[in-house]
PDB file of N, CA and C in Angstrom:
ATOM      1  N   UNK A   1      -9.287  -7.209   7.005  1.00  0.00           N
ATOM      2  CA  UNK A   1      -9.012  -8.621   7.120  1.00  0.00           C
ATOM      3  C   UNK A   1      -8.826  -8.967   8.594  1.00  0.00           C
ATOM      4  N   UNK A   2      -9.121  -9.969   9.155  1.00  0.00           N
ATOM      5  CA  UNK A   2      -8.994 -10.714  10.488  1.00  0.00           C
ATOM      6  C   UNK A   2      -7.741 -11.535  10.574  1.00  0.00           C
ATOM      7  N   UNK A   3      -7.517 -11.647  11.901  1.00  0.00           N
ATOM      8  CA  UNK A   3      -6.427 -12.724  12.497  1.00  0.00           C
ATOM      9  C   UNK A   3      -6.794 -14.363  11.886  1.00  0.00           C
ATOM     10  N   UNK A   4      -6.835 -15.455  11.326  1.00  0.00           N
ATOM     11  CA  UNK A   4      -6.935 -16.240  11.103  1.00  0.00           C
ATOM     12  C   UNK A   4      -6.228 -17.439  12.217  1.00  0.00           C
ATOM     13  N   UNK A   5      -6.046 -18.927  12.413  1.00  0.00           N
ATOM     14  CA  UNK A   5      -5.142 -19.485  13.092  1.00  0.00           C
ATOM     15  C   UNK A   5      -4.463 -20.497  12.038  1.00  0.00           C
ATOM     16  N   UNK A   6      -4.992 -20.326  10.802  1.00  0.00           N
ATOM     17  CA  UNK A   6      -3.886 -21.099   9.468  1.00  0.00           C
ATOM     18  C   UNK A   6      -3.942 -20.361   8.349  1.00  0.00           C
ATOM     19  N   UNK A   7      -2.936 -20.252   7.758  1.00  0.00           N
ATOM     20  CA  UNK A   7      -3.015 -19.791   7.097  1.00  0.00           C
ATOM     21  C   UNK A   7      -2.072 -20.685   5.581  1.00  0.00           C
ATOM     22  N   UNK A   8      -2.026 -21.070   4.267  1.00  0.00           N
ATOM     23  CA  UNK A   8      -1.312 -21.141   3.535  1.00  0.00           C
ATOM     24  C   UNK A   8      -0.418 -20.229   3.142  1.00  0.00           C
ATOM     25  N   UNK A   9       1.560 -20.551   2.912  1.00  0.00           N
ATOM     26  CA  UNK A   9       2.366 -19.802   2.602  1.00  0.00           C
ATOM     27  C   UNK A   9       2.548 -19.994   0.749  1.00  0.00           C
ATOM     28  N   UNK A  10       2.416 -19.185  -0.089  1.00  0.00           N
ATOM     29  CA  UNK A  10       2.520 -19.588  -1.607  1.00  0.00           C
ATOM     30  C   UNK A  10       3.975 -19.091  -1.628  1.00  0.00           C
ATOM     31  N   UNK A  11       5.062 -19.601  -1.845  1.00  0.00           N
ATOM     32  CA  UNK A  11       5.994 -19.471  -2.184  1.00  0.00           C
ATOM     33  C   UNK A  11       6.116 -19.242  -3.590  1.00  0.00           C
ATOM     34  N   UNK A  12       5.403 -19.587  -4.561  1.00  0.00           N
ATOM     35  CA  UNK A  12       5.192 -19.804  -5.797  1.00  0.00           C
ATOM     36  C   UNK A  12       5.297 -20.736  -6.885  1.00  0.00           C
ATOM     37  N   UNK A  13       6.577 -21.969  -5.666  1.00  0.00           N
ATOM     38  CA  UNK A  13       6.525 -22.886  -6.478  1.00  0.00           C
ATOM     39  C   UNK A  13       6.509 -23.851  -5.306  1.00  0.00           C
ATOM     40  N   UNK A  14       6.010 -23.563  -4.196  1.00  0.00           N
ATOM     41  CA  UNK A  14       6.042 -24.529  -3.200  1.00  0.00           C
ATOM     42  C   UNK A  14       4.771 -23.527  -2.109  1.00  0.00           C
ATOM     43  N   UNK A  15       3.741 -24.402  -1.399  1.00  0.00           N
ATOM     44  CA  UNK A  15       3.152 -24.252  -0.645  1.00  0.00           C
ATOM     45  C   UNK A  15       2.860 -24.430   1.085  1.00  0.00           C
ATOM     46  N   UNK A  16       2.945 -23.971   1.740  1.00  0.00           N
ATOM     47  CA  UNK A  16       3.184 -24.613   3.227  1.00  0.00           C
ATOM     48  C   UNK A  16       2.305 -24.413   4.149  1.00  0.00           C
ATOM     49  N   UNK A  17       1.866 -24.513   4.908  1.00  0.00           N
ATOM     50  CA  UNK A  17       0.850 -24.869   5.646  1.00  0.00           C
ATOM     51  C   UNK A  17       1.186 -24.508   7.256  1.00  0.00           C
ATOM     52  N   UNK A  18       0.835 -23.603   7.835  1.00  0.00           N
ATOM     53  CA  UNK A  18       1.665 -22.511   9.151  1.00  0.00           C
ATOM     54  C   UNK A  18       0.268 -22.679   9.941  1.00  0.00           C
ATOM     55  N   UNK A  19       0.582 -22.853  11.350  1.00  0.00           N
ATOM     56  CA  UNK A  19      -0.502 -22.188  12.487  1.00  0.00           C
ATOM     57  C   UNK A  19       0.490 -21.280  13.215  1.00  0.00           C
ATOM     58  N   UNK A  20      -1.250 -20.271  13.742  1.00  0.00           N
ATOM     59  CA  UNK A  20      -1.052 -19.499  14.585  1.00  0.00           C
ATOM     60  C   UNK A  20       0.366 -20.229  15.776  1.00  0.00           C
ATOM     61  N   UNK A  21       1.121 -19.343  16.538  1.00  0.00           N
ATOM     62  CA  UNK A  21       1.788 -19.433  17.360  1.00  0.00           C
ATOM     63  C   UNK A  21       1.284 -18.325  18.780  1.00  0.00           C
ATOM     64  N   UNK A  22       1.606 -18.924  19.711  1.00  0.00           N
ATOM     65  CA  UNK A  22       1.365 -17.793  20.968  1.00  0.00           C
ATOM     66  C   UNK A  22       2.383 -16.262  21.162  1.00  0.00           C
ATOM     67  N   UNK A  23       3.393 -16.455  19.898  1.00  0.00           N
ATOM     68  CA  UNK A  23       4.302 -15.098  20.038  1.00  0.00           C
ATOM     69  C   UNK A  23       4.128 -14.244  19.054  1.00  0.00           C
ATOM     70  N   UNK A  24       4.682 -12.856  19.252  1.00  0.00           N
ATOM     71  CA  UNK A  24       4.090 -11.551  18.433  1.00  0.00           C
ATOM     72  C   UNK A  24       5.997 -11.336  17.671  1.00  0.00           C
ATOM     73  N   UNK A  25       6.023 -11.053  16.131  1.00  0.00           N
ATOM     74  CA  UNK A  25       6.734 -10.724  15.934  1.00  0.00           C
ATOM     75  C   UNK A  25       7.323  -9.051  16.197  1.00  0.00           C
ATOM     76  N   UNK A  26       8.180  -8.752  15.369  1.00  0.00           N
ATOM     77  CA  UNK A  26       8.854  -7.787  15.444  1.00  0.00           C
ATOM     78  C   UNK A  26       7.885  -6.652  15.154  1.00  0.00           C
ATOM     79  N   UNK A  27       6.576  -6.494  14.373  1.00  0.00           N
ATOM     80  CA  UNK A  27       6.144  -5.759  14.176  1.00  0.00           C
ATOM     81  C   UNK A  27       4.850  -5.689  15.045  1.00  0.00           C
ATOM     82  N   UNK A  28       4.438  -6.665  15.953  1.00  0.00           N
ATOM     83  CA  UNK A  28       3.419  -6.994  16.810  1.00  0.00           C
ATOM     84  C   UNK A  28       2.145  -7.454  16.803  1.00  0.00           C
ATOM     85  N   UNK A  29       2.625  -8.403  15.375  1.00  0.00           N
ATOM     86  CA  UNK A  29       1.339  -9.351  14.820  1.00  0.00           C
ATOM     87  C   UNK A  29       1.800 -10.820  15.129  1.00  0.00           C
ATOM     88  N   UNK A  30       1.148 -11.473  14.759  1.00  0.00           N
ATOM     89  CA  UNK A  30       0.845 -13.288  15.224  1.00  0.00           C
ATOM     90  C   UNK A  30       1.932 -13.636  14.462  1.00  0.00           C
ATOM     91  N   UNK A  31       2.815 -14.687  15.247  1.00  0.00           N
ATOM     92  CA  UNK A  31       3.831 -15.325  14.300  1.00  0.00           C
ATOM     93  C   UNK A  31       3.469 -16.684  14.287  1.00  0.00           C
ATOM     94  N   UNK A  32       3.679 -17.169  12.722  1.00  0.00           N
ATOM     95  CA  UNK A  32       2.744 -18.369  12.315  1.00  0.00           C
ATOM     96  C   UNK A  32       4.236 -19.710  11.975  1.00  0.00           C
ATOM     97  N   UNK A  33       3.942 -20.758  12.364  1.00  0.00           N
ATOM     98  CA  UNK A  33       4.762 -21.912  11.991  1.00  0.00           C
ATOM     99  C   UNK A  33       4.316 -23.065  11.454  1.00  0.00           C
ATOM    100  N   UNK A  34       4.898 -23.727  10.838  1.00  0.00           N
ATOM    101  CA  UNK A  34       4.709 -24.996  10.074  1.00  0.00           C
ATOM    102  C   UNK A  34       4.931 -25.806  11.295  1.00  0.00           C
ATOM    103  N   UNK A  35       5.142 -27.091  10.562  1.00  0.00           N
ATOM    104  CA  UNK A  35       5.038 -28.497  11.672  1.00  0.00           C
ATOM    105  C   UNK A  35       6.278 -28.604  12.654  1.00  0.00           C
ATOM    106  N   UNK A  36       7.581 -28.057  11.185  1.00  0.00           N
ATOM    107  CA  UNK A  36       8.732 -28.503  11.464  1.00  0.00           C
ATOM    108  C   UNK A  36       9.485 -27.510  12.435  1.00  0.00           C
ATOM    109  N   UNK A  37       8.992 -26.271  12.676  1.00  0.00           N
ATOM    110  CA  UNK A  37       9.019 -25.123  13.284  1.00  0.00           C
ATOM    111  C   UNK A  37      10.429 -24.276  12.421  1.00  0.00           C
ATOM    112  N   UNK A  38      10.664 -24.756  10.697  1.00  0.00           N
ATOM    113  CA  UNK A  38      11.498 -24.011  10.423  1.00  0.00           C
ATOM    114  C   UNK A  38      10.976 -22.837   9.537  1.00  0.00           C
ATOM    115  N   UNK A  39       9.892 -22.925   9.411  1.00  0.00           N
ATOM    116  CA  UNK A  39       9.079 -21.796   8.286  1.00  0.00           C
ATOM    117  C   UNK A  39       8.274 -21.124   9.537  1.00  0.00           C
ATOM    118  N   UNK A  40       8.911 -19.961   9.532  1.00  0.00           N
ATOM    119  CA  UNK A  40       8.162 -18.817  10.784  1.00  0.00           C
ATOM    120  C   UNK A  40       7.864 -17.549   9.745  1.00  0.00           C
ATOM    121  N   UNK A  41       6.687 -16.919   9.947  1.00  0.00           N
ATOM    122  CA  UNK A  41       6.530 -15.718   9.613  1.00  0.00           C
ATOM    123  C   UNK A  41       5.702 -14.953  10.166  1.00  0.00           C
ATOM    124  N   UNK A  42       5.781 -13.435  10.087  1.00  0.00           N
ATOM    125  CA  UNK A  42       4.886 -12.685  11.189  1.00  0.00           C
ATOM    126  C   UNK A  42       3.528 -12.491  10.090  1.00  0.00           C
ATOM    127  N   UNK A  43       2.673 -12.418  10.453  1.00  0.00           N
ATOM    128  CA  UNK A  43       1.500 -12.410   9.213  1.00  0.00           C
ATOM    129  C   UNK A  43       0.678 -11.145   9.881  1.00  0.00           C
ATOM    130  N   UNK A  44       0.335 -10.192   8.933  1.00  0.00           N
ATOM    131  CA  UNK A  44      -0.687  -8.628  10.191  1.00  0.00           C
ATOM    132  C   UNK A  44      -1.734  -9.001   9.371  1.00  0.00           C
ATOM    133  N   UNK A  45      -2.815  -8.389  10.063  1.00  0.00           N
ATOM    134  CA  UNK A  45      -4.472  -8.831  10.141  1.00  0.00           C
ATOM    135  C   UNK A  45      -4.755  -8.712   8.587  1.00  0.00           C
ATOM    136  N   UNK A  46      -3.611  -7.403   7.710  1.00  0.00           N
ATOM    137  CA  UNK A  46      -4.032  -7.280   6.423  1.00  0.00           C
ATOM    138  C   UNK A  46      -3.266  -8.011   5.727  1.00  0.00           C
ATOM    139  N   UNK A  47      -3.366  -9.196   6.113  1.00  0.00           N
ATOM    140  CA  UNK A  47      -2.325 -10.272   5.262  1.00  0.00           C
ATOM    141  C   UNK A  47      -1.337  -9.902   5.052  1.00  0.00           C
ATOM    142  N   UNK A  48      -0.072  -9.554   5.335  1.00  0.00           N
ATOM    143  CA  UNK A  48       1.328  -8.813   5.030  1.00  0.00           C
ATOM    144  C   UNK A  48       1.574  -9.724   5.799  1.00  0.00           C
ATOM    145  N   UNK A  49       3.189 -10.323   4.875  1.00  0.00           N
ATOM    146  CA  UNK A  49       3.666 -11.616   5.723  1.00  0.00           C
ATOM    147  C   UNK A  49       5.386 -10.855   5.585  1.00  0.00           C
ATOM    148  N   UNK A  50       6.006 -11.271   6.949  1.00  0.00           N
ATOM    149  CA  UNK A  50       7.425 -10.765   6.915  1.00  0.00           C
ATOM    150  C   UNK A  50       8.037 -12.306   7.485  1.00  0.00           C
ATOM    151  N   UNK A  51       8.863 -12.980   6.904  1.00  0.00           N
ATOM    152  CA  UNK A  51       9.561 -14.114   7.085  1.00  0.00           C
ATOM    153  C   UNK A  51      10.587 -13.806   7.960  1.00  0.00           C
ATOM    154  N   UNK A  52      10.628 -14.768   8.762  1.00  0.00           N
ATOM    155  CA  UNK A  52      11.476 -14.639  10.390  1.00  0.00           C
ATOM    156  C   UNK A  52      12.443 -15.827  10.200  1.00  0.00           C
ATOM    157  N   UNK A  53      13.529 -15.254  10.440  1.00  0.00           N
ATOM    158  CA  UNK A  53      14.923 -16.395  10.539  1.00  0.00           C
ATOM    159  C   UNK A  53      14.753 -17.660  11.476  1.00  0.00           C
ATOM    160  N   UNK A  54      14.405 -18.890  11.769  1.00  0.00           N
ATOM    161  CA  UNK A  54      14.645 -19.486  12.684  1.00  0.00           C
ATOM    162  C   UNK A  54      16.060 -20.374  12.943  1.00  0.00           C
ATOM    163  N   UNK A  55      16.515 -19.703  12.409  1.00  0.00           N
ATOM    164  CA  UNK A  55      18.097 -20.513  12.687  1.00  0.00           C
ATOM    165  C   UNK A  55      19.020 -19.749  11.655  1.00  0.00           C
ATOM    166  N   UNK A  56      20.685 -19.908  11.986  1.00  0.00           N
ATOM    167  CA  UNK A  56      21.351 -19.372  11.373  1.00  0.00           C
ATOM    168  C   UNK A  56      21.793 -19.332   9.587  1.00  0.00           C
ATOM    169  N   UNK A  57      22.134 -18.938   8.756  1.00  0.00           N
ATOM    170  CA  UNK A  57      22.285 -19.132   7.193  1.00  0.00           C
ATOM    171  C   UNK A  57      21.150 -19.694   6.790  1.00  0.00           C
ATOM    172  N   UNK A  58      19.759 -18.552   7.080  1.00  0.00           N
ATOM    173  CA  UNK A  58      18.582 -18.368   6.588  1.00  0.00           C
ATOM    174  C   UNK A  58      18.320 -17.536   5.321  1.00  0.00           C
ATOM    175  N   UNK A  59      18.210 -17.428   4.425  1.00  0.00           N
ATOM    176  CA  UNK A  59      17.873 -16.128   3.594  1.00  0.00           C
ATOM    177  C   UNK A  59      16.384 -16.348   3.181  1.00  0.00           C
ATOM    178  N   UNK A  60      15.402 -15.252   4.694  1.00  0.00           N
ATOM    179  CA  UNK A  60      13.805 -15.795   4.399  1.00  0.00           C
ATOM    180  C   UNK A  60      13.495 -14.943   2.850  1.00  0.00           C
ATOM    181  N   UNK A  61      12.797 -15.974   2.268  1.00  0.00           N
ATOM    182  CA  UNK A  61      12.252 -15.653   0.826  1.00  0.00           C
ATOM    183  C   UNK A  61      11.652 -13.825   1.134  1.00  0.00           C
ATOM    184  N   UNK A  62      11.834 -13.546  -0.008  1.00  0.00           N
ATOM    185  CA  UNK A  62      10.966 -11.704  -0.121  1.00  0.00           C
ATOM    186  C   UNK A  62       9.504 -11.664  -0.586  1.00  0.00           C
ATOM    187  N   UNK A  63       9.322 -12.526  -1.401  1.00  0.00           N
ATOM    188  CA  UNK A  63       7.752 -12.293  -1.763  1.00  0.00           C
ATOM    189  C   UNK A  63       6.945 -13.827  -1.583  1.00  0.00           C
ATOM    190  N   UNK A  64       5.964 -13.475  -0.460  1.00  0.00           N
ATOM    191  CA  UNK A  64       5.022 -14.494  -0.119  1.00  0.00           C
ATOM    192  C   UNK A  64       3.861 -14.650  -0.182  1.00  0.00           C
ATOM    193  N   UNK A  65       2.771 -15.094  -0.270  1.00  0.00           N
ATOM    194  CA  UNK A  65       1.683 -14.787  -0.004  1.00  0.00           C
ATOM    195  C   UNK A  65       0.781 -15.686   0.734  1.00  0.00           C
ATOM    196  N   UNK A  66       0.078 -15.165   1.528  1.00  0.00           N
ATOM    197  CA  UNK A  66      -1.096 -15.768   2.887  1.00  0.00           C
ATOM    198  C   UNK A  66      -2.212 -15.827   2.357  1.00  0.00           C
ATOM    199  N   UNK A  67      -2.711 -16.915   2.134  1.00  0.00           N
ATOM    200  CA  UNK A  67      -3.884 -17.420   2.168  1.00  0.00           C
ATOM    201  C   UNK A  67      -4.467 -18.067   3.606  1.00  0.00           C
ATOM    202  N   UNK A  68      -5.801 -17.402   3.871  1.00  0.00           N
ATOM    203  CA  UNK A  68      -5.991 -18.025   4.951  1.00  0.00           C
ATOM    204  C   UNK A  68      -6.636 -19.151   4.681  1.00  0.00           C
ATOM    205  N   UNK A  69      -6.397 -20.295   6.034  1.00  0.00           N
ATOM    206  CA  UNK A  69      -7.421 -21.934   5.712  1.00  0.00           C
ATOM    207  C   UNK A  69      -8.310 -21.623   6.811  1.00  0.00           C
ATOM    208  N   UNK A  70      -9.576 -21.999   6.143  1.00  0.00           N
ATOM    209  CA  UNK A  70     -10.445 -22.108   6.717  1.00  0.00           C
ATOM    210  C   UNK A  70     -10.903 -22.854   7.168  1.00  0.00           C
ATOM    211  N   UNK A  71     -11.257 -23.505   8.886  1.00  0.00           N
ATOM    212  CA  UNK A  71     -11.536 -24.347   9.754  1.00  0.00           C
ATOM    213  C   UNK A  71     -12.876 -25.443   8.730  1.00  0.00           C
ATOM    214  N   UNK A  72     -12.356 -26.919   9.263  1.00  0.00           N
ATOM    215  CA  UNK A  72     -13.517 -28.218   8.559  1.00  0.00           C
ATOM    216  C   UNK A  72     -14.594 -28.024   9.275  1.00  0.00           C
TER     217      UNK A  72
END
């Protein structure tokens, strides 16, 4: 799988909508954000998404899944 620059987050009962960011998470893949910059996650080339705290009394969700969007 490839780096994408959007990707969809399926929460399962809610969907969100993340771009690429210019910083590398903890594991040293692309960290992706929504509009509001409170949904951060590190996403690796094989789609594996790890949810990143952006502020304090966060509990990032455990199971996500990346869909990538594909450019109009």
């Amino acid at each position: 799988m490839r780096i994408h620059d959007q990707y969809e987050l399926d929460f399962g009962t809610d969907v969100v909508e993340v771009r690429r960011t210019d910083r590398t998470g903890p594991g040293g893949h692309p960290v992706y954000a929504d509009d509001t910059g409170i949904i951060l996650a590190e996403i690796s080339d094989r789609g594996e998404v790890r949810m990143l705290a952006s502020g304090g009394h966060q509990d990032p969700a455990a199971r996500v899944r990346a869909r990538p969007v594909q450019p109009h």
